[in-house]
C-alpha atoms as a PDB file:
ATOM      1  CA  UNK A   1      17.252 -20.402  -8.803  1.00  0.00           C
ATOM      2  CA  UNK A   2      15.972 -21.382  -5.245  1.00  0.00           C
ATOM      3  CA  UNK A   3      13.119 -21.300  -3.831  1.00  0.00           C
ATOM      4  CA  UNK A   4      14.152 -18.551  -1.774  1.00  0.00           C
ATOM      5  CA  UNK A   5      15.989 -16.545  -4.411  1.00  0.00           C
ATOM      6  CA  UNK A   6      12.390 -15.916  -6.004  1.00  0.00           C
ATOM      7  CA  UNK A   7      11.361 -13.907  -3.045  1.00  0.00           C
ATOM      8  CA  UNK A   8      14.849 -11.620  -3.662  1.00  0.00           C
ATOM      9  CA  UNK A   9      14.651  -8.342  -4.605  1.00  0.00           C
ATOM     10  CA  UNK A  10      18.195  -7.309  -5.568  1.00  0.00           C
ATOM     11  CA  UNK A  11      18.519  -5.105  -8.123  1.00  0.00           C
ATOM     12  CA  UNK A  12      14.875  -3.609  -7.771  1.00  0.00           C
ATOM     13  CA  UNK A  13      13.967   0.050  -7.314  1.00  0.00           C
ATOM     14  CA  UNK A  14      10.533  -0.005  -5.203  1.00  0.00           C
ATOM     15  CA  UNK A  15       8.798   3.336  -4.957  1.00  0.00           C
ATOM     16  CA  UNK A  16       6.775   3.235  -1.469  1.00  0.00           C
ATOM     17  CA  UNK A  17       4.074   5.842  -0.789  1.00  0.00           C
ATOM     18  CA  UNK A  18       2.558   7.095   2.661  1.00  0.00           C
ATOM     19  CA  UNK A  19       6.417   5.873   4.016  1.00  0.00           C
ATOM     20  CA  UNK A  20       6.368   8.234   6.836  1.00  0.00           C
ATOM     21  CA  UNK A  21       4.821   5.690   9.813  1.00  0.00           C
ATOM     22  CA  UNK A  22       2.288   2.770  10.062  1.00  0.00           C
ATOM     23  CA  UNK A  23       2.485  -0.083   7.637  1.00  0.00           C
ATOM     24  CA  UNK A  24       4.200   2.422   5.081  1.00  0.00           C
ATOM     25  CA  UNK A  25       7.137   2.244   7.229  1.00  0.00           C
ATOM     26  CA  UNK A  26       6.859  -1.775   7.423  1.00  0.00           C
ATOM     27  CA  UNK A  27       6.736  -2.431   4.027  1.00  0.00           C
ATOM     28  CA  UNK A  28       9.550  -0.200   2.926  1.00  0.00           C
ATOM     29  CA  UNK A  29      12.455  -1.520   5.725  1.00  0.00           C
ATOM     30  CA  UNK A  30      11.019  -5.317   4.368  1.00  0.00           C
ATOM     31  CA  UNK A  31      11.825  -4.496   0.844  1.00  0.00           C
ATOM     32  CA  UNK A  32      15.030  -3.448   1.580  1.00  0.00           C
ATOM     33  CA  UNK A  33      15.994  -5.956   3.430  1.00  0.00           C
ATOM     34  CA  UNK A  34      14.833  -8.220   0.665  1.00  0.00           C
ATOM     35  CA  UNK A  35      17.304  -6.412  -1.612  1.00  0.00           C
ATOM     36  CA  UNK A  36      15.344  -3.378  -3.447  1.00  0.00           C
ATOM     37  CA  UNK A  37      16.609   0.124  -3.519  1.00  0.00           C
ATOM     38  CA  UNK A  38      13.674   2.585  -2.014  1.00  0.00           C
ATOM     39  CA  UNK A  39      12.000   6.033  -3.123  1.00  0.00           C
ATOM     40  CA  UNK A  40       9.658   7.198  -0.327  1.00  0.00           C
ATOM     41  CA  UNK A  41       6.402   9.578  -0.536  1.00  0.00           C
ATOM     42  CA  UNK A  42       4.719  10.991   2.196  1.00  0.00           C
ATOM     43  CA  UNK A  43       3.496  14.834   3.561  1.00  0.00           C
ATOM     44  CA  UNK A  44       5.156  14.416   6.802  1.00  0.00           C
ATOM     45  CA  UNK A  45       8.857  15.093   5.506  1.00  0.00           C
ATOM     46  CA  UNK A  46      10.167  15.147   8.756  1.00  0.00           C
ATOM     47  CA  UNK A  47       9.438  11.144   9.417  1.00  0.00           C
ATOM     48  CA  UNK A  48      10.321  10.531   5.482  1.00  0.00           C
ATOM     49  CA  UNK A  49      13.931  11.346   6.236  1.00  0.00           C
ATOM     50  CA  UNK A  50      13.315   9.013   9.643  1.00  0.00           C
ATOM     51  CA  UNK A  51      12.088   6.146   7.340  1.00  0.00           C
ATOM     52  CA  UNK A  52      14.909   7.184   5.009  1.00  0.00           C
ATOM     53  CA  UNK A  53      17.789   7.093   7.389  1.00  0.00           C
ATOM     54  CA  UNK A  54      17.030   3.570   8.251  1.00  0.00           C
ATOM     55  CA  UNK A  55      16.917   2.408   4.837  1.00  0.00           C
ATOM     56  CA  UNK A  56      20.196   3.634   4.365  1.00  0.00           C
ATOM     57  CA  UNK A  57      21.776   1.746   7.426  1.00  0.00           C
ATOM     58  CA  UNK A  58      20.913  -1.273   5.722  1.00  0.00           C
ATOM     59  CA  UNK A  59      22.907  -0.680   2.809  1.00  0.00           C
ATOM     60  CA  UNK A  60      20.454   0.073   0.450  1.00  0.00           C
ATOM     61  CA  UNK A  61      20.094   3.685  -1.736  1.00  0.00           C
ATOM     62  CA  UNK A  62      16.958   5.545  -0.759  1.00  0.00           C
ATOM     63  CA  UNK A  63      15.313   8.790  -1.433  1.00  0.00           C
ATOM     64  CA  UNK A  64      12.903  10.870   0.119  1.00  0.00           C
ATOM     65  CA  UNK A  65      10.575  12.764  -1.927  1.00  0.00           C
ATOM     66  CA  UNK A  66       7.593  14.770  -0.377  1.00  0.00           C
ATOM     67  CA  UNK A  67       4.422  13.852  -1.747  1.00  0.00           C
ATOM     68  CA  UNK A  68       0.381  14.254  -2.043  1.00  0.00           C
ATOM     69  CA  UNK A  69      -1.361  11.588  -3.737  1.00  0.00           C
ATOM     70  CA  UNK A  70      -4.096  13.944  -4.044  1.00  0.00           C
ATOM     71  CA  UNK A  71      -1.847  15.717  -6.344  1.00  0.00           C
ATOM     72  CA  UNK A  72      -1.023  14.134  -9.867  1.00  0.00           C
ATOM     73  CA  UNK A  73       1.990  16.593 -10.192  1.00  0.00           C
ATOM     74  CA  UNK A  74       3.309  14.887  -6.885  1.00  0.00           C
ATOM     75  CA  UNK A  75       2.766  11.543  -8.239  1.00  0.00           C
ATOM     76  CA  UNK A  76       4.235  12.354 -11.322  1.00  0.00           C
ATOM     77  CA  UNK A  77       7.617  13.973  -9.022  1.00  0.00           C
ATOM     78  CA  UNK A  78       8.269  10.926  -6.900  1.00  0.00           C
ATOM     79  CA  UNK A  79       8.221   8.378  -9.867  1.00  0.00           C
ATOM     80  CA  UNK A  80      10.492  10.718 -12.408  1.00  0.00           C
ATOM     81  CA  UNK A  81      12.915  10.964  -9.530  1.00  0.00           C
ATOM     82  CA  UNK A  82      13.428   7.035  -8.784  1.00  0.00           C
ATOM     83  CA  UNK A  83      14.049   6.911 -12.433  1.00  0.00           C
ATOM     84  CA  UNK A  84      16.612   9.759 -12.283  1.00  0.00           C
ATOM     85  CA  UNK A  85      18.080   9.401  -8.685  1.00  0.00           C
ATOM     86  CA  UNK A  86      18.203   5.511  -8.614  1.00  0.00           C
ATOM     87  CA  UNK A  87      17.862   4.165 -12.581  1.00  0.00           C
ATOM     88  CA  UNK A  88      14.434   2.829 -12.654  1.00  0.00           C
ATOM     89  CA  UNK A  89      11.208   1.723 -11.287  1.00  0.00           C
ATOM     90  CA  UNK A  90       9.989  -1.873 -10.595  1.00  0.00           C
ATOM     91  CA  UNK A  91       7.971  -2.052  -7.812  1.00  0.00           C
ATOM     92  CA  UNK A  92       5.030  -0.332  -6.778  1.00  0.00           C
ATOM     93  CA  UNK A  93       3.597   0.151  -3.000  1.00  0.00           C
ATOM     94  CA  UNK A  94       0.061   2.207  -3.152  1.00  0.00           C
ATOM     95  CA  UNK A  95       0.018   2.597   0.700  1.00  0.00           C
ATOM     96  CA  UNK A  96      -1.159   6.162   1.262  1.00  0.00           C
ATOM     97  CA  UNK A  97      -3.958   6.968   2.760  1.00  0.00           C
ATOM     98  CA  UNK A  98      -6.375   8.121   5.242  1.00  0.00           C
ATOM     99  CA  UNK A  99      -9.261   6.897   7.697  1.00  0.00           C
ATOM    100  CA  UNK A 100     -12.264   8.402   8.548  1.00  0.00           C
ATOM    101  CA  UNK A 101     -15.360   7.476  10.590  1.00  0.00           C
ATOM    102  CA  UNK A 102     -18.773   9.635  10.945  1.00  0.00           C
ATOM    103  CA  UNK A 103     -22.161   8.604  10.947  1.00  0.00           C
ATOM    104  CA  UNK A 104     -23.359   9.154   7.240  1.00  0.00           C
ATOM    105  CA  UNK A 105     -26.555  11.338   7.854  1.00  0.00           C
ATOM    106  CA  UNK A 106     -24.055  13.968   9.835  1.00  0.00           C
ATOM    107  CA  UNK A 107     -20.967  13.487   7.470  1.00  0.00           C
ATOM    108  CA  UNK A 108     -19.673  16.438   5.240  1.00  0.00           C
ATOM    109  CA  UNK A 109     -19.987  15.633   2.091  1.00  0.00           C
ATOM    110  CA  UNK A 110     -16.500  17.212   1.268  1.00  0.00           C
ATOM    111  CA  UNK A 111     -15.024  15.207   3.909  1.00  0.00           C
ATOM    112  CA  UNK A 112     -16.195  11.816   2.154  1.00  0.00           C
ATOM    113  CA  UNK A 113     -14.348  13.500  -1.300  1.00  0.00           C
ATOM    114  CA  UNK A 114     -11.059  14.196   0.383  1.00  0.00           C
ATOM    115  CA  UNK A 115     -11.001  10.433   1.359  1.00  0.00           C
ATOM    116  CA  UNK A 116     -11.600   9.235  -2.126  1.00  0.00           C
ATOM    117  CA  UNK A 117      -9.606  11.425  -3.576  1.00  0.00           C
ATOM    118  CA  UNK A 118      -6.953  10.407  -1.524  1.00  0.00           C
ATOM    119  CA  UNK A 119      -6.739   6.520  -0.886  1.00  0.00           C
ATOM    120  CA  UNK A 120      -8.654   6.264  -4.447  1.00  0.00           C
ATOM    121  CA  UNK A 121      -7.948   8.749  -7.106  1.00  0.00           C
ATOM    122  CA  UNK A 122      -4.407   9.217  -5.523  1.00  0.00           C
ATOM    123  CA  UNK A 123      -3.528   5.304  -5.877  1.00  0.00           C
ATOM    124  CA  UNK A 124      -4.897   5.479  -9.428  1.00  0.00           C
ATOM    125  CA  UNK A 125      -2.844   8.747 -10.020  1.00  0.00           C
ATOM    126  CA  UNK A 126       0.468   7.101  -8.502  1.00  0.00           C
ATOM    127  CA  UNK A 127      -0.437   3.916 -10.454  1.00  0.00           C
ATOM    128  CA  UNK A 128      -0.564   6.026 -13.741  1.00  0.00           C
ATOM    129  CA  UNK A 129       2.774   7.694 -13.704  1.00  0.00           C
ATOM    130  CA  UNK A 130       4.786   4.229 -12.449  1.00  0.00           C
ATOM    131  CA  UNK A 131       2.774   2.737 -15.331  1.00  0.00           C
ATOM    132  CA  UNK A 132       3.926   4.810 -17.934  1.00  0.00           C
ATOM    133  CA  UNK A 133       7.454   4.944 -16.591  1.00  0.00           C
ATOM    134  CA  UNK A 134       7.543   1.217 -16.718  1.00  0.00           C
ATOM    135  CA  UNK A 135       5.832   1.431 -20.369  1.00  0.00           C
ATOM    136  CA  UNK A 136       8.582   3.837 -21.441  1.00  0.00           C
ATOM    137  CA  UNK A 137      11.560   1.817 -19.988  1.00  0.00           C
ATOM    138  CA  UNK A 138       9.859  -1.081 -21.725  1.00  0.00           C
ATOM    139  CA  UNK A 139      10.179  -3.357 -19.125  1.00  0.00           C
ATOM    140  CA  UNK A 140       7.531  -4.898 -16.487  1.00  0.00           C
ATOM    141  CA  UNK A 141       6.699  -4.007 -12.799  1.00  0.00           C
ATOM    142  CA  UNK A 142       4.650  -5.011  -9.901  1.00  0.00           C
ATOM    143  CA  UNK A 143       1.799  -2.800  -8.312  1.00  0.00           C
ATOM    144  CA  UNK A 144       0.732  -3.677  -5.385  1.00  0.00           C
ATOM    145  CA  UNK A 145      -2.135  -1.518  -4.397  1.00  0.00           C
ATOM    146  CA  UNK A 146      -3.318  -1.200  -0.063  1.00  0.00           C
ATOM    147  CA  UNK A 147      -6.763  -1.623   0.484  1.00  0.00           C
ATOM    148  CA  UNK A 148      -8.596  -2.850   2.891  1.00  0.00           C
ATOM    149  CA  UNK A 149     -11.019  -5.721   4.366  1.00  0.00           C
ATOM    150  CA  UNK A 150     -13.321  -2.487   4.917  1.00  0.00           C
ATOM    151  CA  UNK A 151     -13.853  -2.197   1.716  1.00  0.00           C
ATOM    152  CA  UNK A 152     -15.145  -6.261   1.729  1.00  0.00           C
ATOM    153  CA  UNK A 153     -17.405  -5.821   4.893  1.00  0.00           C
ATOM    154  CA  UNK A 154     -18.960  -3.314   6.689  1.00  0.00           C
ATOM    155  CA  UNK A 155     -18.265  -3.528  10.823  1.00  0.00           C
ATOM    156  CA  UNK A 156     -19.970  -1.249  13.536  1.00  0.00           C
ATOM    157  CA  UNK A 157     -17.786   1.771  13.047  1.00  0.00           C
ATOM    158  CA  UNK A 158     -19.497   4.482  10.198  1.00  0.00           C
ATOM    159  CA  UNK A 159     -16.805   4.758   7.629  1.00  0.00           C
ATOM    160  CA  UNK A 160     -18.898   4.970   4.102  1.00  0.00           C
ATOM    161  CA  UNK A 161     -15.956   6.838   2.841  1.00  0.00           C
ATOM    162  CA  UNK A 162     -13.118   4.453   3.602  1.00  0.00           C
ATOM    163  CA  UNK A 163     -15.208   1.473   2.836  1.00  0.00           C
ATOM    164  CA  UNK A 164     -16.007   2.824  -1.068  1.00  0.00           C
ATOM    165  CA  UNK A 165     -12.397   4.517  -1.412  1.00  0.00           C
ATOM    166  CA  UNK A 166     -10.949   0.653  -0.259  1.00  0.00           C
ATOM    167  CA  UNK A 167     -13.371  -1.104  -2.492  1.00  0.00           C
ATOM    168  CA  UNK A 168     -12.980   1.027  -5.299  1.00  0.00           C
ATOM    169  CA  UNK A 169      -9.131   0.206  -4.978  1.00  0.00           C
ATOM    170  CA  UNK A 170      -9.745  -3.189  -5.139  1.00  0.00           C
ATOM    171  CA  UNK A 171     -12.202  -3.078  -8.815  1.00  0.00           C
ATOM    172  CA  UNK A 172      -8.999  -0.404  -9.788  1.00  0.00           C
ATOM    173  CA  UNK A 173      -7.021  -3.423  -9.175  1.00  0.00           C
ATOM    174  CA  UNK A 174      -8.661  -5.444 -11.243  1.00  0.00           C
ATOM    175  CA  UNK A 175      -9.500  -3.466 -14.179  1.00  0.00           C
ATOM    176  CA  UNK A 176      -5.838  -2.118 -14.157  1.00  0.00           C
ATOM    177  CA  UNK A 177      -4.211  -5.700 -14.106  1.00  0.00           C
ATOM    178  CA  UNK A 178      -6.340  -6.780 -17.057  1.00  0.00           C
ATOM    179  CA  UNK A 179      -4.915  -3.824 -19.327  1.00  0.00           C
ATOM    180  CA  UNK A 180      -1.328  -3.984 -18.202  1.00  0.00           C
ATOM    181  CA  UNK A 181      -0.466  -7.157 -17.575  1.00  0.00           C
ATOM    182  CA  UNK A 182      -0.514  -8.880 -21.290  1.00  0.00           C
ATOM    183  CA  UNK A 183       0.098  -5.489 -22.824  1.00  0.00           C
ATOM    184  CA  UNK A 184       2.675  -4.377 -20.633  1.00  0.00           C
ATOM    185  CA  UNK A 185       3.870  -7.137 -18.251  1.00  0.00           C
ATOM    186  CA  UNK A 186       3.201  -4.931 -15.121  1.00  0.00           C
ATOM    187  CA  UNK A 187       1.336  -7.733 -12.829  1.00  0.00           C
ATOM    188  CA  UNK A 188      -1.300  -5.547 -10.269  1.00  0.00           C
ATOM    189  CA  UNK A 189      -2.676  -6.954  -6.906  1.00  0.00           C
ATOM    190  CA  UNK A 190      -4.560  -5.616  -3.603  1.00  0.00           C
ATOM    191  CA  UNK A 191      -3.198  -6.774  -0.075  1.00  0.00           C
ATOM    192  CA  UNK A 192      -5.637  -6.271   1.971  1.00  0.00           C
ATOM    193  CA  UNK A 193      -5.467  -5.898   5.625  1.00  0.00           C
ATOM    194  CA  UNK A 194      -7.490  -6.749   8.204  1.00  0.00           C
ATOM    195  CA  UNK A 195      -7.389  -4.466  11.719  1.00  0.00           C
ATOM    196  CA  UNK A 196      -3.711  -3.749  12.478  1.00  0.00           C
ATOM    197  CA  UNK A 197      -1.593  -2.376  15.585  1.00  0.00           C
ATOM    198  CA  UNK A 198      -1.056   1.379  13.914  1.00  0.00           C
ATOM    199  CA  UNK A 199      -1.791   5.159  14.574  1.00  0.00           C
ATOM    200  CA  UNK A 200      -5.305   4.282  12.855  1.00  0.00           C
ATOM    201  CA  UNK A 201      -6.426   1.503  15.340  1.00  0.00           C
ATOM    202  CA  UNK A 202      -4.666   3.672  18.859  1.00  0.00           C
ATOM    203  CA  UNK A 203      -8.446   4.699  19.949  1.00  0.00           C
ATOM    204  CA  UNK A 204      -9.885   1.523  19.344  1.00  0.00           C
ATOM    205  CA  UNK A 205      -6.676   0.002  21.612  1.00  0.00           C
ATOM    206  CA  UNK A 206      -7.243   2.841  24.142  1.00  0.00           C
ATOM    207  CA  UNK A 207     -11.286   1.644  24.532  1.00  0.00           C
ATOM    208  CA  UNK A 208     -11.128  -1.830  26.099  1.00  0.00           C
ATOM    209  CA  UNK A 209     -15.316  -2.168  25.134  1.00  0.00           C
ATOM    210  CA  UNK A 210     -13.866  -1.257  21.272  1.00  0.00           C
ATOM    211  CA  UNK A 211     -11.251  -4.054  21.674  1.00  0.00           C
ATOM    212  CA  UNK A 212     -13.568  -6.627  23.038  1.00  0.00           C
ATOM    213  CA  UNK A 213     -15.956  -6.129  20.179  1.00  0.00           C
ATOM    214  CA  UNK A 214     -13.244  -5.641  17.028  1.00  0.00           C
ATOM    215  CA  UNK A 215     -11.627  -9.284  18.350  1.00  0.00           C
ATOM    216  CA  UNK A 216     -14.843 -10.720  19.121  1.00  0.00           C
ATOM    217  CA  UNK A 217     -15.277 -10.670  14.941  1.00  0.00           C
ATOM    218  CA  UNK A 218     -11.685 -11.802  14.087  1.00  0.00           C
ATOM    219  CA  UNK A 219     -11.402 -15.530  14.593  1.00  0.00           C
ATOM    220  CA  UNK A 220      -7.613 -15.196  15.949  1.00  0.00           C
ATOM    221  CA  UNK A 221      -9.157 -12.612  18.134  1.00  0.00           C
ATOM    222  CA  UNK A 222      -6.670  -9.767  18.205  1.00  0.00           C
ATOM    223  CA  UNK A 223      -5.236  -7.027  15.795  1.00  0.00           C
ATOM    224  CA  UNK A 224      -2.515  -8.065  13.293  1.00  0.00           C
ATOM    225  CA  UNK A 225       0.945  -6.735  13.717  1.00  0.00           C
ATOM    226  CA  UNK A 226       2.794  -5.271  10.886  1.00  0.00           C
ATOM    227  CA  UNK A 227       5.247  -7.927  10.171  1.00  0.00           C
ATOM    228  CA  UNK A 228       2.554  -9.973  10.585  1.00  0.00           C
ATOM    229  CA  UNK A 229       1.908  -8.206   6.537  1.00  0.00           C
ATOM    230  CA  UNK A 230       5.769  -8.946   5.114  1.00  0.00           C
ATOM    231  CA  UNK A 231       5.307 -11.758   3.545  1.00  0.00           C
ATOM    232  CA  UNK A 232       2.145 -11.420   1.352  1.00  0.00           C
ATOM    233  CA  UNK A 233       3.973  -8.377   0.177  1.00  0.00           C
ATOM    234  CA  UNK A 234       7.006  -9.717  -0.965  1.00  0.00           C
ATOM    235  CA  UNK A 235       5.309 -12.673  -2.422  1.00  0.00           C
ATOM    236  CA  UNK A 236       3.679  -9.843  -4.846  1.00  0.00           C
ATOM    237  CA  UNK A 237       6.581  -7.718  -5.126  1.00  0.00           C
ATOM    238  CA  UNK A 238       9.098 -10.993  -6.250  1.00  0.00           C
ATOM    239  CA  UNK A 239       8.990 -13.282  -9.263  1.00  0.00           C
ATOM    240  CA  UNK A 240       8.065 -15.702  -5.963  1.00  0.00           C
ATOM    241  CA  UNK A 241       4.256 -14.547  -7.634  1.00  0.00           C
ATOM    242  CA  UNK A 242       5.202 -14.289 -11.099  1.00  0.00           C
ATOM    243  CA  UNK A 243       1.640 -16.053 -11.761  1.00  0.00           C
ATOM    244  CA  UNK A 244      -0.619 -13.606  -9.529  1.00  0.00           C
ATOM    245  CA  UNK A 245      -2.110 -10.625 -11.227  1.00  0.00           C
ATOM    246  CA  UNK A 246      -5.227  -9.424 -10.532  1.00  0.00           C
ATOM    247  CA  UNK A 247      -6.107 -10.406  -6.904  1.00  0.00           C
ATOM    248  CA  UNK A 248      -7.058  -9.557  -3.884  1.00  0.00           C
ATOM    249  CA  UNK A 249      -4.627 -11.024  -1.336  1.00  0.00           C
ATOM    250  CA  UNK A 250      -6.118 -10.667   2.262  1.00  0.00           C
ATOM    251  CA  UNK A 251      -4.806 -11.181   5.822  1.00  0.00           C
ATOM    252  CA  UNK A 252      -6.908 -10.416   8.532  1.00  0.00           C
ATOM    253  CA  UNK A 253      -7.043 -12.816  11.015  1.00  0.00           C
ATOM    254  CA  UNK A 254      -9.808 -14.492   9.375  1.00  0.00           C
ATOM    255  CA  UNK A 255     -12.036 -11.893   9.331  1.00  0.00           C
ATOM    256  CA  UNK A 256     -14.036 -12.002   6.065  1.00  0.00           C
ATOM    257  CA  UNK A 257     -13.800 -15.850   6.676  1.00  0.00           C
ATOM    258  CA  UNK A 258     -17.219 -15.220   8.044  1.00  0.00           C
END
């Protein structure tokens, strides 16, 4: 084998949630073109098929399934039908997710639970049912859960939900890689971003004081771009890192360097 043939994913099934735009997007045309066959989750079914379509110009097999994190039936839906539409499941991308900034001592408390129970308890929900599925096909897999460097450091914006949701992702990471990987073989990671050119970041672009001081704290001072994110992901989704369970894998510009 290759160097390179270690980062191929031919013959993989990678389930992909929150594929509908941003980095979701990103990291489900890169696995494709590094060989795996694709089952996407999102709400917004309309983009899905979008996301979907271009998949399938590459030449690879894709479904689109709609899906809430928030909801474990969803969860439970979009796993069951990679293993019935498309074989299996190997590969797990625990993108979804949502942002949200407001100054704690004004903040709804229900609005801080729908963010948790979203990028938090709906990764941990999604991680569940691939687990089992990959327990009852008795064969390994690779989670690779999103977080972010938000949930490392604080910055200027108010975002106690995010940050704890992010940061609970990463311990989830942890604690899940530790029971699966001996037991099972399924390896679990974080990549963790730093500030990225998406929907999420658009207001801080369209505010040139925001820009000047988000780059002022990144040492390559600017945002990331999403390709910029390809390969740490397929170095956890490959046998490329076979020896990697258990981390936190960031790229941010240097960010948390400081």
């Amino acid at each position: 084998m290759s160097v390179f043939d270690r980062f191929s994913l031919e013959g993989k099934v990678a389930v992909v949630t929150g594929a509908s735009s941003g980095l979701g997007v990103t990291f489900a045309l890169a696995l494709a073109e590094a060989g795996a066959d694709l089952a996407l989750g999102a709400r917004r079914t309309d983009l899905l098929e979008d996301t979907k379509g271009k998949i399938e110009a590459l030449g690879r097999r894709c479904i689109a399934v709609p899906t809430d994190v928030a909801v474990v039936a969803d969860c439970e839906a979009l796993v069951a039908a990679a293993v019935d539409q498309l074989g299996t499941v190997d590969i797990l991308v625990n993108n979804a997710g949502v942002g949200h900034v407001a100054p704690s001592h004004k903040e709804d408390p229900a609005d801080f639970a729908r963010v948790v129970q979203i990028n938090l308890t709906g990764a941990y929900q999604m991680a569940q049912a691939f687990g089992r599925a990959c327990i009852a096909g008795e064969h390994g897999g690779s989670i690779i859960n999103i977080s972010s460097v938000v949930g490392m450091v604080a910055n200027d914006a108010p975002q106690v939900a995010y940050g704890a949701s992010k940061a609970g992702v990463m311990a989830m990471t942890r604690d899940l890689a530790l029971q699966w990987t001996l037991r099972r073989g399924i390896r679990v990671n974080s990549l963790v971003p730093g500030l990225v050119h998406t929907a999420m970041t658009s207001a801080i672009e369209a505010s040139p004081e925001a820009m000047e001081n988000v780059t002022r704290s990144i040492p390559m001072r600017r945002l990331g771009n999403a390709d910029e994110f390809i390969g740490a992901l397929l170095l956890l989704a490959s046998d490329a890192g076979s020896y990697i369970t258990g981390s936190a894998l960031v790229v941010d510009g240097g960010w948390t360097a400081q």
